[in-house]
N, C-alpha and C. Protein backbone atom coordinates (compact mmCIF):
# COMPACT_ATOMS: atom_id res chain seq x y z
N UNK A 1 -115.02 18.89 62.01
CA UNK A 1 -115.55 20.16 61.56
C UNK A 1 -116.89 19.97 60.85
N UNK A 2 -117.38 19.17 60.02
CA UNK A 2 -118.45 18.52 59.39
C UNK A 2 -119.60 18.39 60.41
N UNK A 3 -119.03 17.78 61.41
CA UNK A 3 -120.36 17.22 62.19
C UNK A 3 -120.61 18.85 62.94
N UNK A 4 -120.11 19.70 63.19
CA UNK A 4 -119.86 21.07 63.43
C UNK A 4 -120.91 21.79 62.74
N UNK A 5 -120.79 21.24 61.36
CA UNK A 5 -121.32 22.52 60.47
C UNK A 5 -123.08 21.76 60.91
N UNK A 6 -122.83 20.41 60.80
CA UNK A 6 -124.19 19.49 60.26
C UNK A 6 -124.98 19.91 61.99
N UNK A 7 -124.22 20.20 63.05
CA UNK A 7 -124.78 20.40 63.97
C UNK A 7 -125.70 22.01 63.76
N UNK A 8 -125.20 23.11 63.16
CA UNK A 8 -125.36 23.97 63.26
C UNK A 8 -125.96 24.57 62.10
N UNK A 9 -126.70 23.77 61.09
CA UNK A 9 -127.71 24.04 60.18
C UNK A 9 -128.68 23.14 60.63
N UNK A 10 -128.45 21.57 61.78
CA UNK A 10 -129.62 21.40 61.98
C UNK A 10 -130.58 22.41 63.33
N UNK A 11 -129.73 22.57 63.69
CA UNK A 11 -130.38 23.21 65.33
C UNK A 11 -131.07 24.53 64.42
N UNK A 12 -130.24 25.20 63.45
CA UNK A 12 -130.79 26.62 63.05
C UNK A 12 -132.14 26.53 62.18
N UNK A 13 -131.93 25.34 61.54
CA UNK A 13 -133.33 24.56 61.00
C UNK A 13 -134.56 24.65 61.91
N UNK A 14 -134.02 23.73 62.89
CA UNK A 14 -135.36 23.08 63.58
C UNK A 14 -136.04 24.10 64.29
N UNK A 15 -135.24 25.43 65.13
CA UNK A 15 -135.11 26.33 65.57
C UNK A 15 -136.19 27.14 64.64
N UNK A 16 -135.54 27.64 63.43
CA UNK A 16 -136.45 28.39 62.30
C UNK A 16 -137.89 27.66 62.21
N UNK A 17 -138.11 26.73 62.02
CA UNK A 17 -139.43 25.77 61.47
C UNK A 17 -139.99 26.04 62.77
N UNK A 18 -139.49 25.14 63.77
CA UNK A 18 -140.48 25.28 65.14
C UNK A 18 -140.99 26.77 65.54
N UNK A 19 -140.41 27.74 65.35
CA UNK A 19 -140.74 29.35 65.72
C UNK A 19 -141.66 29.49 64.72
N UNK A 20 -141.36 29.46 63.98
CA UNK A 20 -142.68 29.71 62.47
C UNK A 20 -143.98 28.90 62.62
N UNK A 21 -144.20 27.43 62.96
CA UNK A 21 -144.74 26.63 63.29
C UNK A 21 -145.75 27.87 64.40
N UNK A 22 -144.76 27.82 65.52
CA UNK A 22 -145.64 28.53 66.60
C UNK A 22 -146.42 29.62 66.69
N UNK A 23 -145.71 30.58 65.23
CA UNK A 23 -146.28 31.76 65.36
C UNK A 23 -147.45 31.33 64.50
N UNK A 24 -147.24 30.31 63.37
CA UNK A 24 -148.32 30.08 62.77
C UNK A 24 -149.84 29.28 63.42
N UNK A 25 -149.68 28.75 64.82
CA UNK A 25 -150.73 28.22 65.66
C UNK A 25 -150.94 29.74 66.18
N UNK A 26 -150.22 30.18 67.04
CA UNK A 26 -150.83 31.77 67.47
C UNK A 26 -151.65 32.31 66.69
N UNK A 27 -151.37 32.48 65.77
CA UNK A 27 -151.81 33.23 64.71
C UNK A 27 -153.86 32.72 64.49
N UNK A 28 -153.65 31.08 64.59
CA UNK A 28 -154.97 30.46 64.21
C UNK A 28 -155.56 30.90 65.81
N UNK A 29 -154.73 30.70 66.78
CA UNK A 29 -155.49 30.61 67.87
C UNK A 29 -156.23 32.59 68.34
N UNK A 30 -155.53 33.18 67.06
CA UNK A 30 -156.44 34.67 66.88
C UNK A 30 -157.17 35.05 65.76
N UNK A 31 -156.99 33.80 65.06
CA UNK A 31 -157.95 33.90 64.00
C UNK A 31 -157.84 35.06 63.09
N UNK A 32 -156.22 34.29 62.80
CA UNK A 32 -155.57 34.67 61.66
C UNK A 32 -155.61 34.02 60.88
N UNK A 33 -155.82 34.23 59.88
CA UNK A 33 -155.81 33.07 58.69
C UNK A 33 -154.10 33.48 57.61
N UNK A 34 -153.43 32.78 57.80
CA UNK A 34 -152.30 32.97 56.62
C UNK A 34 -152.63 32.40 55.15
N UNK A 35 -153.37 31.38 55.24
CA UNK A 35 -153.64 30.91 53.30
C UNK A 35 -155.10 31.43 53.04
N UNK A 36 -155.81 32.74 53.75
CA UNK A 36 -156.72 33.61 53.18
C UNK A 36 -156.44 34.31 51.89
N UNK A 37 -157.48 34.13 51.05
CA UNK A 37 -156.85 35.09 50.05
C UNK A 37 -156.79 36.21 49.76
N UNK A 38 -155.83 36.75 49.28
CA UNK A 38 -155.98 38.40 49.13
C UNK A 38 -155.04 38.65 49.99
N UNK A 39 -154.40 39.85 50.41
CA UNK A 39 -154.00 40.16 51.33
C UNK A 39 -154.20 41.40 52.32
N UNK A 40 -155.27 40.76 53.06
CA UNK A 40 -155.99 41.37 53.69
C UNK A 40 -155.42 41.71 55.32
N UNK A 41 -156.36 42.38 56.34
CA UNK A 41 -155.55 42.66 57.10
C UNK A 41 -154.83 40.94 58.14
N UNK A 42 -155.91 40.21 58.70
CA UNK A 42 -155.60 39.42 59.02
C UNK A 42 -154.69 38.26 58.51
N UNK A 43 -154.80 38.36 56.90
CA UNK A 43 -153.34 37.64 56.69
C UNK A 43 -152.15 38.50 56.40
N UNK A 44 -151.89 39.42 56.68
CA UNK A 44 -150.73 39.76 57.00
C UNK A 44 -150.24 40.30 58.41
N UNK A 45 -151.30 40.12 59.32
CA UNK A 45 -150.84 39.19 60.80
C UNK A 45 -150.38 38.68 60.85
N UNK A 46 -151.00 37.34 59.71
CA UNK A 46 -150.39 36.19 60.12
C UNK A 46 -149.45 35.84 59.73
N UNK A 47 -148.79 36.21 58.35
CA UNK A 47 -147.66 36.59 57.51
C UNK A 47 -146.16 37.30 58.61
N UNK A 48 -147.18 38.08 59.71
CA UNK A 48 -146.15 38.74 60.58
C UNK A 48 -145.21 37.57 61.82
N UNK A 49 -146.54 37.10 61.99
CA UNK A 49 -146.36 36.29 62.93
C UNK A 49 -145.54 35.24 62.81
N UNK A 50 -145.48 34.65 61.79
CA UNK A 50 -144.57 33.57 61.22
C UNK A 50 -143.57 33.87 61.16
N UNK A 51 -143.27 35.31 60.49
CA UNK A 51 -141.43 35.45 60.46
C UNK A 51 -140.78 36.09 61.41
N UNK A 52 -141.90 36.75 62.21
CA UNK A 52 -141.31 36.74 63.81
C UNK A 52 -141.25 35.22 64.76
N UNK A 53 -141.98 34.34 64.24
CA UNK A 53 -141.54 33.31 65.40
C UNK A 53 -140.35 32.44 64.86
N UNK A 54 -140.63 32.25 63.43
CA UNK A 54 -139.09 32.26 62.72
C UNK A 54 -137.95 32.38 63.16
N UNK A 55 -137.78 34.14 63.36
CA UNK A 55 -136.50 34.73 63.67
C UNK A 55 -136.50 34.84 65.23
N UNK A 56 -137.22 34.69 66.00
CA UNK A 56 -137.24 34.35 67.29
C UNK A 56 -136.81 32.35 67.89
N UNK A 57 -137.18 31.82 66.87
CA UNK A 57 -136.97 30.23 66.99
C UNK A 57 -135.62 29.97 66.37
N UNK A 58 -135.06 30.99 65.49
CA UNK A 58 -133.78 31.05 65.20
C UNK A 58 -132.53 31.47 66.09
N UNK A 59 -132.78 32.59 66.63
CA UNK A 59 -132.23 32.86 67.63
C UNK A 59 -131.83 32.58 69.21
N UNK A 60 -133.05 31.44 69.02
CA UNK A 60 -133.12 30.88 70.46
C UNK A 60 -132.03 29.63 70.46
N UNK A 61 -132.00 29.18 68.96
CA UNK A 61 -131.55 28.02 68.35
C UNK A 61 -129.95 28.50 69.08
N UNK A 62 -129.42 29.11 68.50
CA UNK A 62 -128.12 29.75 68.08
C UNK A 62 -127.79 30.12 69.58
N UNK A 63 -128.68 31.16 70.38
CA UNK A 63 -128.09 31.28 71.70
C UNK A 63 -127.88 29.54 72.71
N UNK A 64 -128.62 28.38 72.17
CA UNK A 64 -128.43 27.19 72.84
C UNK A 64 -127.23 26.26 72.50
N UNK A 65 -127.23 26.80 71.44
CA UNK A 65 -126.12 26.00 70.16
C UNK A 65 -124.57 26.98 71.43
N UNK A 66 -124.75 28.38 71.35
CA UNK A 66 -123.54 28.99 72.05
C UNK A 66 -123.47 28.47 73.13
N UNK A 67 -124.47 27.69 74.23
CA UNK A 67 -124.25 27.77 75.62
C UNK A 67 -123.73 26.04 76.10
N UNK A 68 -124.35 25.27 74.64
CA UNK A 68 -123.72 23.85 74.25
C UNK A 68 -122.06 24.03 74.17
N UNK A 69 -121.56 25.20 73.14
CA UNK A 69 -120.28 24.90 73.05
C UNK A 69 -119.52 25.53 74.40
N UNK A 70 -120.50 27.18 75.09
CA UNK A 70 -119.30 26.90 76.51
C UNK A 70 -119.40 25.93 77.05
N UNK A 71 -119.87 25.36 77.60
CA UNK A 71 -120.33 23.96 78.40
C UNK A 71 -119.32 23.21 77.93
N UNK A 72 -119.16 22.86 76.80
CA UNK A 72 -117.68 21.63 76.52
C UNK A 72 -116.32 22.35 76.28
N UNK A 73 -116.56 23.58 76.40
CA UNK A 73 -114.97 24.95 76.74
C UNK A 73 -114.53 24.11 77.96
N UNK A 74 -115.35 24.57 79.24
CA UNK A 74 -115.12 24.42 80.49
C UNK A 74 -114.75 23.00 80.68
């Protein structure tokens, strides 16, 4: 059950970081700046962008993590 749990905070981890990661290159590659100061319009693009690739890199996590455990159902 351990290696269970340890499986399924790392995938939701790496999942979260890598999506955030990505939205945070998108973001540069539109010339967004997220550590601009102030909060201006373009950093809270980029502010957007991050916790959408976040919760998109989370979710992707979790639907792979589900298709790992049918796979050893069957």
């Amino acid at each position: 059950m351990s290696s269970q749990l340890l499986k399924e905070g790392l995938s939701d981890a790496i999942g979260f970081v890598g999506g955030a990661l990505t939205g945070f290159w998108i973001g540069r590659l539109l010339g967004l700046d997220l550590f601009a100061p102030g909060y201006g319009n373009a950093s809270v693009g980029a502010i957007v962008l991050v916790g959408l690739g976040g919760g998109i890199g989370l979710q992707l996590a979790r639907k792979w993590r589900s298709r790992q455990t049918d796979n050893t159902k069957e």
